[in-house]
C-alpha atoms as a PDB file:
ATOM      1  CA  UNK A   1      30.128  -7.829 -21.026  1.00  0.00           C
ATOM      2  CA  UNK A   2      30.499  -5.067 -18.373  1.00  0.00           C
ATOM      3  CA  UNK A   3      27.164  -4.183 -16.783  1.00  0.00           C
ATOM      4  CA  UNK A   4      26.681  -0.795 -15.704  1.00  0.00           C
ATOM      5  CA  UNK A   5      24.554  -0.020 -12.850  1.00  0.00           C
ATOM      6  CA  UNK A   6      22.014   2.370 -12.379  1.00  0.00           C
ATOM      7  CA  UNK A   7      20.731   3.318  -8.982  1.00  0.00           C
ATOM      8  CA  UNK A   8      19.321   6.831  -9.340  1.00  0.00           C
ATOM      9  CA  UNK A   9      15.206   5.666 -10.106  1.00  0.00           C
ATOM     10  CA  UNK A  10      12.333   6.397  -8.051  1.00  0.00           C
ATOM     11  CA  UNK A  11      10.507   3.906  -6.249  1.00  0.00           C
ATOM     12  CA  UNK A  12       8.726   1.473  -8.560  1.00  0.00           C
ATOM     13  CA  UNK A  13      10.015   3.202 -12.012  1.00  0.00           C
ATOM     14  CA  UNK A  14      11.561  -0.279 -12.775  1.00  0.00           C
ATOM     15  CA  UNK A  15      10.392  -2.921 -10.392  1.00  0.00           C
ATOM     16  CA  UNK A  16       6.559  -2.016 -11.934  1.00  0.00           C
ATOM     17  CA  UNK A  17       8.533  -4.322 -14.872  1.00  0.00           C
ATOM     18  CA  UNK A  18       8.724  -7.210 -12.503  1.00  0.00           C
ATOM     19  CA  UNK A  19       5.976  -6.783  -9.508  1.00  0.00           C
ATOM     20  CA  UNK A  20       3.529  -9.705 -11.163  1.00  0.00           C
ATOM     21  CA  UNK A  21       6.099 -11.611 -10.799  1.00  0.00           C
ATOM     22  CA  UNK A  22       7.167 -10.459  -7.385  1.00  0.00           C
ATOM     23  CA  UNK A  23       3.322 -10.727  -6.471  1.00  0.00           C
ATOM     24  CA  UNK A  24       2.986 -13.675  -7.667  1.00  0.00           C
ATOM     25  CA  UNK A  25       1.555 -15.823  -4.686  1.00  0.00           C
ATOM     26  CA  UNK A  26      -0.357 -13.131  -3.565  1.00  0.00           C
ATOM     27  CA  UNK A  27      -4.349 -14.018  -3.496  1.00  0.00           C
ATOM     28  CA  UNK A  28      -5.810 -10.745  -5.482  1.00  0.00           C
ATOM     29  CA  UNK A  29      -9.275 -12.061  -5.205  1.00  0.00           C
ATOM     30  CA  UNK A  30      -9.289 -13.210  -2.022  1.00  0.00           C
ATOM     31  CA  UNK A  31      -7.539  -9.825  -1.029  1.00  0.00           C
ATOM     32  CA  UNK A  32     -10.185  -8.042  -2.286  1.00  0.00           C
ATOM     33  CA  UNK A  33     -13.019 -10.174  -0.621  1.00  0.00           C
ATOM     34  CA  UNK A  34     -11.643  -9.230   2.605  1.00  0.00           C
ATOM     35  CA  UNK A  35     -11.715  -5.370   2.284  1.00  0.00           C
ATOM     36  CA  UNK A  36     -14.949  -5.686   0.524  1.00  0.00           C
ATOM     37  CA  UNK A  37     -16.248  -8.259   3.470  1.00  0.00           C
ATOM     38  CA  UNK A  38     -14.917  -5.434   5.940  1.00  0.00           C
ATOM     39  CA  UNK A  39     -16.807  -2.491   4.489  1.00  0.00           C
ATOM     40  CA  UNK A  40     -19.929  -4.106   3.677  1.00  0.00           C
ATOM     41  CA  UNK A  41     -22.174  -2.735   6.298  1.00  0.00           C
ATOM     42  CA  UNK A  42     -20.759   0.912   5.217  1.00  0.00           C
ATOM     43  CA  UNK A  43     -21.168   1.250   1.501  1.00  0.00           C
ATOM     44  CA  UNK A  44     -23.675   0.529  -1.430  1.00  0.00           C
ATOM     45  CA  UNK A  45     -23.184  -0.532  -4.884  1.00  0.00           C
ATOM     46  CA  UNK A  46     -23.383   3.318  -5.900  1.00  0.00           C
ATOM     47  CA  UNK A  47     -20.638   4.307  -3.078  1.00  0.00           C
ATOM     48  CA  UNK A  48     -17.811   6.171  -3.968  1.00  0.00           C
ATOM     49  CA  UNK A  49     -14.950   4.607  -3.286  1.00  0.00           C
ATOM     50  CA  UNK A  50     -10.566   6.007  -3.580  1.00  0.00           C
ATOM     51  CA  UNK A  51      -7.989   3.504  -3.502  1.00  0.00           C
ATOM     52  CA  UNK A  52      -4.604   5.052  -2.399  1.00  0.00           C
ATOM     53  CA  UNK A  53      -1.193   3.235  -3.678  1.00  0.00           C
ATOM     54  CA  UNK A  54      -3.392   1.140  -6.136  1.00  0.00           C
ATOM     55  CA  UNK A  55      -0.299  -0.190  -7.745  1.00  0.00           C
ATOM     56  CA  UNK A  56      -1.198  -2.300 -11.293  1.00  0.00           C
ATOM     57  CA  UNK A  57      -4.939  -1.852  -9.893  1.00  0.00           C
ATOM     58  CA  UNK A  58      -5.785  -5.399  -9.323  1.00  0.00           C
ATOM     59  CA  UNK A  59      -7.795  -4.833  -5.805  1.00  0.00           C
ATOM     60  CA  UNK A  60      -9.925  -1.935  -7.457  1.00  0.00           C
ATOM     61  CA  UNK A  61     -10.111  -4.075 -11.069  1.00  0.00           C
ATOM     62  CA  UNK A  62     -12.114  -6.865  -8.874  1.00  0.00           C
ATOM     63  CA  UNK A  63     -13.820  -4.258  -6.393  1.00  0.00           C
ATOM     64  CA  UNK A  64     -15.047  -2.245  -9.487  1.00  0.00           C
ATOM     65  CA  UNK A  65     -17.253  -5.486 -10.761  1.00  0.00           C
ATOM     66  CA  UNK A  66     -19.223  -4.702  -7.620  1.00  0.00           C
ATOM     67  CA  UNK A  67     -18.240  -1.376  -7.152  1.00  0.00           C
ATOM     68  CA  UNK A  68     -18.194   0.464 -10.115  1.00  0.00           C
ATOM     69  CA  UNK A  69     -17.438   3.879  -8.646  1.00  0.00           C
ATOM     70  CA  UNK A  70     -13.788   3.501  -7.412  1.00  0.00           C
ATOM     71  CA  UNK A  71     -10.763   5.523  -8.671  1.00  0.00           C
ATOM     72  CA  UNK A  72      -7.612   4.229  -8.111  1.00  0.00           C
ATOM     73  CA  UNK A  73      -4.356   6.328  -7.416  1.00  0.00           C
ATOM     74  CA  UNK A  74      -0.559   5.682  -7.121  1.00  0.00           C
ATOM     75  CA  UNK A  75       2.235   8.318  -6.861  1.00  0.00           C
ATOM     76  CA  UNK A  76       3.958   6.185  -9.446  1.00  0.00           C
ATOM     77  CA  UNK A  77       3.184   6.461 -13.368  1.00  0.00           C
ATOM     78  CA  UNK A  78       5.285   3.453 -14.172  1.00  0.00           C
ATOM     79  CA  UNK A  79       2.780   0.970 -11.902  1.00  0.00           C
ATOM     80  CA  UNK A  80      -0.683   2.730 -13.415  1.00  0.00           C
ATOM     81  CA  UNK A  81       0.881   2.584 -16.877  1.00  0.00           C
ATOM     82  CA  UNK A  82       1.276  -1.419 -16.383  1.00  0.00           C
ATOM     83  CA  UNK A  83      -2.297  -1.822 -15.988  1.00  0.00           C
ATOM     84  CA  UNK A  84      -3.634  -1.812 -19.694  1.00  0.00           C
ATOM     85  CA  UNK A  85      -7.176  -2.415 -19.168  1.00  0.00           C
ATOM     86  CA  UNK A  86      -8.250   0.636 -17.779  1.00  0.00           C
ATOM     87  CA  UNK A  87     -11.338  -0.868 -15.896  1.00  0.00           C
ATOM     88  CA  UNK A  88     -10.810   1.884 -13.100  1.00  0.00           C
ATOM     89  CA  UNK A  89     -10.664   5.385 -13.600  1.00  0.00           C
ATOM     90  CA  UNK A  90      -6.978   5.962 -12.059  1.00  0.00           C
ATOM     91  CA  UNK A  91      -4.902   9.376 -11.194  1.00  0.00           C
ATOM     92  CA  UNK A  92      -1.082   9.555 -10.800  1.00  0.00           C
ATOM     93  CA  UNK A  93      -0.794  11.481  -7.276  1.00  0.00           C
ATOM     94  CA  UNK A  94       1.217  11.719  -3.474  1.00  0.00           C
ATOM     95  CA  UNK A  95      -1.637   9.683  -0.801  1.00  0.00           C
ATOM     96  CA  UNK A  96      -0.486  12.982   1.102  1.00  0.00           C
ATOM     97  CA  UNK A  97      -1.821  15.597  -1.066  1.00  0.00           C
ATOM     98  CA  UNK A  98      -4.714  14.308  -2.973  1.00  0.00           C
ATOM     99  CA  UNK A  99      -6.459  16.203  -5.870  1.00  0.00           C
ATOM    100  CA  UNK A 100      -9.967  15.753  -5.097  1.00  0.00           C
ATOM    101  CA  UNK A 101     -13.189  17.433  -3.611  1.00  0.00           C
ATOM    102  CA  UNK A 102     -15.585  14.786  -3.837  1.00  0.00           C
ATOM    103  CA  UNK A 103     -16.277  13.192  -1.025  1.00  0.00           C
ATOM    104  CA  UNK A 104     -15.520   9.316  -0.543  1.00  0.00           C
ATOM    105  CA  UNK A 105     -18.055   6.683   1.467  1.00  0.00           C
ATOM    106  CA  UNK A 106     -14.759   3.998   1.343  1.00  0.00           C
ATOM    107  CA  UNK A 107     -10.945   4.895   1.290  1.00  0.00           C
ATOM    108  CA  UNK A 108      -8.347   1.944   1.623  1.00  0.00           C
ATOM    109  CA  UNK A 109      -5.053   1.474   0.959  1.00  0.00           C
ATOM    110  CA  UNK A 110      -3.957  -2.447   0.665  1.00  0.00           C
ATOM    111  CA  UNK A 111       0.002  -4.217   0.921  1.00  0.00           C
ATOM    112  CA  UNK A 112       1.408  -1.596   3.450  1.00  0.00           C
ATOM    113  CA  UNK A 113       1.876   1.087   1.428  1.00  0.00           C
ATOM    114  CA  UNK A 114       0.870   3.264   3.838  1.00  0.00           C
ATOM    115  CA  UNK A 115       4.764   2.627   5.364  1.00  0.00           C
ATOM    116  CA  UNK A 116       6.147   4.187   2.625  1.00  0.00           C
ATOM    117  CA  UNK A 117       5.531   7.797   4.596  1.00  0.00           C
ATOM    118  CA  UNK A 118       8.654   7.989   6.307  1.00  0.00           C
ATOM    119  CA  UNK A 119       7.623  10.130   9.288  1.00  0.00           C
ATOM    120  CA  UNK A 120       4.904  11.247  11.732  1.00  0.00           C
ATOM    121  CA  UNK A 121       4.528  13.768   9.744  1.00  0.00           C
ATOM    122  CA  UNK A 122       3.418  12.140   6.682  1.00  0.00           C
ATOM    123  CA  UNK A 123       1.818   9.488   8.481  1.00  0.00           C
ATOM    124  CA  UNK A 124      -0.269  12.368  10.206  1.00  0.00           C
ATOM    125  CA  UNK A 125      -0.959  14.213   7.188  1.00  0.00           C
ATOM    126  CA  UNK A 126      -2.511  11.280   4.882  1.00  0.00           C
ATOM    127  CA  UNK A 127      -4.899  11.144   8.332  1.00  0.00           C
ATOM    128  CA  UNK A 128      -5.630  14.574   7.928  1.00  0.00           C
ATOM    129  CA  UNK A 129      -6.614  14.103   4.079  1.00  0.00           C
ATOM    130  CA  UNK A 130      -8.468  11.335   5.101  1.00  0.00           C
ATOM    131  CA  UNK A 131     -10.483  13.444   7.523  1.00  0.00           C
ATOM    132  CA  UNK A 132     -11.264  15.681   4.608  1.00  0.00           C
ATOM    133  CA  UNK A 133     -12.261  13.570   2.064  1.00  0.00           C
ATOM    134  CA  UNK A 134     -14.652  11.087   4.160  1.00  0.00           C
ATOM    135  CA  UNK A 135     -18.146  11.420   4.201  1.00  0.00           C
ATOM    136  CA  UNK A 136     -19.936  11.663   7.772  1.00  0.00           C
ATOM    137  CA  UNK A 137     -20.289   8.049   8.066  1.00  0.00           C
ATOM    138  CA  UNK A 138     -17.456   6.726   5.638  1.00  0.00           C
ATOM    139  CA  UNK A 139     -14.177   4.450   6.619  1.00  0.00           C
ATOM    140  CA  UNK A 140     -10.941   4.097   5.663  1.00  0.00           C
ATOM    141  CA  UNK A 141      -9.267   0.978   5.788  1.00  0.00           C
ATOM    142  CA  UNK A 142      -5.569   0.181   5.250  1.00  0.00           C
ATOM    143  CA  UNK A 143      -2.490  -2.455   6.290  1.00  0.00           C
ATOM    144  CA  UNK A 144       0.840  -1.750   8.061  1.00  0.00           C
ATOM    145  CA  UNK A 145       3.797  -3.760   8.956  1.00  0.00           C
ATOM    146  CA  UNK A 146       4.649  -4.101  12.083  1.00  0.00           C
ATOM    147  CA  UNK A 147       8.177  -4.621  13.594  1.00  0.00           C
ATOM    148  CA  UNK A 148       7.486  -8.820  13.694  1.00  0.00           C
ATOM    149  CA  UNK A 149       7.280  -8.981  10.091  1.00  0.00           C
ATOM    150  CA  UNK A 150      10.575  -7.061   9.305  1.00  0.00           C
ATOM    151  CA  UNK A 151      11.975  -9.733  11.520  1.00  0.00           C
ATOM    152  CA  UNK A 152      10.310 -12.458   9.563  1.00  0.00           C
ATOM    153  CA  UNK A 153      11.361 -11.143   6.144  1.00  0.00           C
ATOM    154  CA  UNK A 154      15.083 -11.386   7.398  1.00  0.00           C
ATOM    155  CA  UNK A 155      14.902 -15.019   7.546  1.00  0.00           C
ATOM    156  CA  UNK A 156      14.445 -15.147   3.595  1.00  0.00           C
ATOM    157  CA  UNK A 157      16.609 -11.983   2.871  1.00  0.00           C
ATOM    158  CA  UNK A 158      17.361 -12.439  -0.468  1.00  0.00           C
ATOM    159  CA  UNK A 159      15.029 -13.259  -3.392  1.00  0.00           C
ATOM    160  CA  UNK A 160      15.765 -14.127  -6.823  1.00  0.00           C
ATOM    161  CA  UNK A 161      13.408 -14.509 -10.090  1.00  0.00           C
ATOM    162  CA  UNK A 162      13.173 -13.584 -13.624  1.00  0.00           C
ATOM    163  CA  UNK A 163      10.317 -12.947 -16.041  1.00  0.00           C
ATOM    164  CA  UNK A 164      10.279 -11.863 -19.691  1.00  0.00           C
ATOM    165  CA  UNK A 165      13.201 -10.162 -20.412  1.00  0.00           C
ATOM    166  CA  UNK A 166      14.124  -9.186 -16.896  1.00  0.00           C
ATOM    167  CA  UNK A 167      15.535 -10.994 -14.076  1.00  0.00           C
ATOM    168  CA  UNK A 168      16.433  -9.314 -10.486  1.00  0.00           C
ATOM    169  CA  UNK A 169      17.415  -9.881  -6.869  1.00  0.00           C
ATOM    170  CA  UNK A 170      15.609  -8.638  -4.109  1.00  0.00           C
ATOM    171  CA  UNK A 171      17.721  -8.184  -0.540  1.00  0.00           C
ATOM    172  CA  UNK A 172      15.795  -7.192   2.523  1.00  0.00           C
ATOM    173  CA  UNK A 173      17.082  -5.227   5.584  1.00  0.00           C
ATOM    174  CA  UNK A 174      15.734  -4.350   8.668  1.00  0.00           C
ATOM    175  CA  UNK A 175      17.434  -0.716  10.621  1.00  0.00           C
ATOM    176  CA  UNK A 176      16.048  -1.991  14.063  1.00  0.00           C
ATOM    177  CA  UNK A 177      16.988   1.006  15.914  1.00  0.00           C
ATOM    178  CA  UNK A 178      15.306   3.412  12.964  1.00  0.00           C
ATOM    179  CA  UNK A 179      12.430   1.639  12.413  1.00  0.00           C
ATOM    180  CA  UNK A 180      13.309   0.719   8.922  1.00  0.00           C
ATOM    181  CA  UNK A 181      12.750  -1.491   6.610  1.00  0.00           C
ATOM    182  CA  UNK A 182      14.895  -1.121   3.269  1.00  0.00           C
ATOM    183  CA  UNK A 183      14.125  -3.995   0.062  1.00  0.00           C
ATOM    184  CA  UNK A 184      16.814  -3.409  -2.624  1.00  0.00           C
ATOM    185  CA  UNK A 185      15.974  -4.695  -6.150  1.00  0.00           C
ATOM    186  CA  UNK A 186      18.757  -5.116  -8.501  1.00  0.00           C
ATOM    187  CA  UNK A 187      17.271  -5.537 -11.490  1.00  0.00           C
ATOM    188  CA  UNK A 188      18.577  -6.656 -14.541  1.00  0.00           C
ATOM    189  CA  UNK A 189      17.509  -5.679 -18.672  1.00  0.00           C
ATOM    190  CA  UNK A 190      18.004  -7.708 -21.562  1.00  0.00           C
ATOM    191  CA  UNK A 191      21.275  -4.945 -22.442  1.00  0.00           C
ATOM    192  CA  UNK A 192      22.531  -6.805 -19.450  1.00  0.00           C
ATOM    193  CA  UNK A 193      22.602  -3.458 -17.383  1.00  0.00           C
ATOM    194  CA  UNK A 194      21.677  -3.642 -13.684  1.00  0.00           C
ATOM    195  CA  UNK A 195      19.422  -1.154 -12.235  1.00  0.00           C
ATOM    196  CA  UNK A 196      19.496  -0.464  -8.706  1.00  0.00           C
ATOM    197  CA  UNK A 197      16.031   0.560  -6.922  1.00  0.00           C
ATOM    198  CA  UNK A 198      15.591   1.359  -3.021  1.00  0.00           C
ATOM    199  CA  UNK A 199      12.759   0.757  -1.260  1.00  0.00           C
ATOM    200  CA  UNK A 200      12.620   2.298   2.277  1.00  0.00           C
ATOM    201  CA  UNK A 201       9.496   1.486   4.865  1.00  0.00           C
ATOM    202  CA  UNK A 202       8.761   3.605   8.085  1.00  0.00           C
ATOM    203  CA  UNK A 203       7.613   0.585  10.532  1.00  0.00           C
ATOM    204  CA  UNK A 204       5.751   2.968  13.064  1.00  0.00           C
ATOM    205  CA  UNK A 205       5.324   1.559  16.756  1.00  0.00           C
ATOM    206  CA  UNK A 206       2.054   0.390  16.852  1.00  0.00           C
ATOM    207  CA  UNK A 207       0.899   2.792  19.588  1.00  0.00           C
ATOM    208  CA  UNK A 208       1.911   5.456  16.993  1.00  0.00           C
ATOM    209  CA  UNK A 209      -1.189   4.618  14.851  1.00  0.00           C
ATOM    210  CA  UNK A 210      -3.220   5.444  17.768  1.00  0.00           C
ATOM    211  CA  UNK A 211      -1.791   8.659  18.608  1.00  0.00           C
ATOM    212  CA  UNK A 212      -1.961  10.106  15.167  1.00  0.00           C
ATOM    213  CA  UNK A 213      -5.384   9.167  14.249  1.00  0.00           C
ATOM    214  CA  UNK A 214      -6.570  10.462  17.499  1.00  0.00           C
ATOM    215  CA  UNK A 215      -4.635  14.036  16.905  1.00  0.00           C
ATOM    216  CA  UNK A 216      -6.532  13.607  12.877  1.00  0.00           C
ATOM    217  CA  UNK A 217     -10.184  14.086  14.073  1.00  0.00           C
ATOM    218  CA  UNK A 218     -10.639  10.124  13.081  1.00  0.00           C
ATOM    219  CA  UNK A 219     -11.013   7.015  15.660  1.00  0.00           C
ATOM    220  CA  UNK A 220     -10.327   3.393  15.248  1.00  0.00           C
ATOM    221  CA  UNK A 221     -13.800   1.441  14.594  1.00  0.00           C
ATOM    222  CA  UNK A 222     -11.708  -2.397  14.444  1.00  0.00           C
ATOM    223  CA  UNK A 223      -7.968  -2.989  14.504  1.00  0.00           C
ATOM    224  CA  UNK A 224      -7.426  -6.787  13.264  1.00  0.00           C
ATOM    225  CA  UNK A 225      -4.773  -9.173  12.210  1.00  0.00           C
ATOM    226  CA  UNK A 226      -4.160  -8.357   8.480  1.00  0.00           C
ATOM    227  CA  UNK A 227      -6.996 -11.042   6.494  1.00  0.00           C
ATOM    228  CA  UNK A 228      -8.236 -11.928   9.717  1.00  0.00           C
ATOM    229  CA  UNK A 229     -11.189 -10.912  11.855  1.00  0.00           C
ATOM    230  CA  UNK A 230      -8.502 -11.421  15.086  1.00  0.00           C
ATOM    231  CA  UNK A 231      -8.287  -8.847  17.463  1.00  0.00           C
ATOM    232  CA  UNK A 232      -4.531  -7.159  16.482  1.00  0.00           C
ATOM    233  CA  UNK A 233      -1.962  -6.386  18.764  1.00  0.00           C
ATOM    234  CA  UNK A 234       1.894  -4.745  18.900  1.00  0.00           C
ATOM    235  CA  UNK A 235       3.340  -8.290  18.642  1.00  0.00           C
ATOM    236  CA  UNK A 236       1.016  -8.611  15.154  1.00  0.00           C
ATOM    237  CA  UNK A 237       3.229  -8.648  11.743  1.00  0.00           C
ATOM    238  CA  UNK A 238       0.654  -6.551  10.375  1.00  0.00           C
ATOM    239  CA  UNK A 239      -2.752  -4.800  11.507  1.00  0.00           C
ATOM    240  CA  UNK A 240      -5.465  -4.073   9.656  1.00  0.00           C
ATOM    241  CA  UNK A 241      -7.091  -0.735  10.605  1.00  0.00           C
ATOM    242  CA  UNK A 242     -10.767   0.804  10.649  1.00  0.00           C
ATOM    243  CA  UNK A 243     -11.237   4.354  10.761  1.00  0.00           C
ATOM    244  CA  UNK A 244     -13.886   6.696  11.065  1.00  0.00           C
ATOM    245  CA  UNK A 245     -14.559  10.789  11.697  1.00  0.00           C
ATOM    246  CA  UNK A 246     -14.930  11.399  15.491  1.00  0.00           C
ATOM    247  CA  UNK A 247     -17.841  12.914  15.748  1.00  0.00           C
ATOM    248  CA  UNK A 248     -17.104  15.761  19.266  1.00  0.00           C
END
């Protein structure tokens, strides 16, 4: 049989069919220690708390036992929709231009999702919601890759799985001189057609973060090695980052 492919599908509208597979060997609880560990001193159990790119909602899921007040967002359906249990209260929106008024004590963002804005531009204007939706003395955390782990991913380009009735191919490149990272998941149905879905990551110099929180209003409380307590660095594969509102 022929098999027709499809590349024409937002970001995640088919690999949400495959990520627990993809994500496999990731450490969810242990994940979710570590943001939890890194907020403590900030929040109570009746904080408010927004997770931004929440994916299938596994981080706030575990958070929430703890943390009951926690929404979780995603600018794709298809991931929210593959979370059945509906532990979280979660709304389908851009990180960019959020939908809310209330006030957050905790914001965090988890698996570098935050590279998915493409420019300064974005990348400034998530800070900028940020700044508007933090309380006085709340924090946002979040993850970003770094060039070093582009580099790193190169070595194991291409990745191949199945599960259920899907299986797929995942091919990494790395556009040194645009700062790019591109995954490309062919992805294959039980019809036997193959749908093609592009991924593309911004992977911002790290002095970029800097510059663009700074211009935000916000400042950078820690900047560590991502699951670490490690002072990060531009040769880190990824940083996690601490903000708060400056307070002039």
């Amino acid at each position: 049989m022929t098999r027709n492919l499809k590349s024409k599908v937002k970001a995640y509208e088919n690999v949400s069919f495959i990520y627990d597979e993809l994500m496999k060997d990731v450490n969810y609880p242990e994940w979710a220690k570590y943001i939890q560990n890194i907020s403590s001193e900030f929040i109570r159990k009746d904080s408010k708390i927004l997770e931004l790119g929440a994916g299938n909602c596994k981080i706030a899921n575990l958070l929430s036992k703890k943390l009951p007040e926690i929404i979780a967002t995603d600018i794709s359906l298809s991931m929210l929709k593959s979370e059945t249990k509906n532990v979280v209260k979660k709304v389908c929106c851009d990180m960019i231009s959020l939908p809310f008024n209330t006030k957050f004590d905790l914001i965090f963002s988890t698996f570098d999702s935050v590279n998915y804005l493409m420019s300064n531009k974005k990348l400034s204007a998530l800070f900028k919601q940020v700044n508007y939706l933090l309380k006085e003395d709340g924090i946002f955390t979040f993850d970003v890759s770094l060039e070093k782990n582009s580099l790193e991913l190169l070595q194991n380009h291409a990745v191949e799985g199945s599960t259920g009735s899907y299986s797929f191919k995942r091919v990494s490149k790395f556009y040194k001189s645009r700062k790019v990272h591109k995954n490309i998941f062919y992805i294959t149905g039980a019809d036997n057609n193959v749908v093609k879905e592009v991924h593309e990551q911004k992977i911002f110099d790290f002095e970029t973060y800097f510059d663009l929180i700074f211009k935000a209003g916000l400042y950078v409380v820690d900047c560590f090695e991502a699951f670490t307590f490690k002072i990060g660095n531009a040769g880190s594969d990824r940083i996690q980052f601490i903000l708060k509102k400056a307070k002039y």
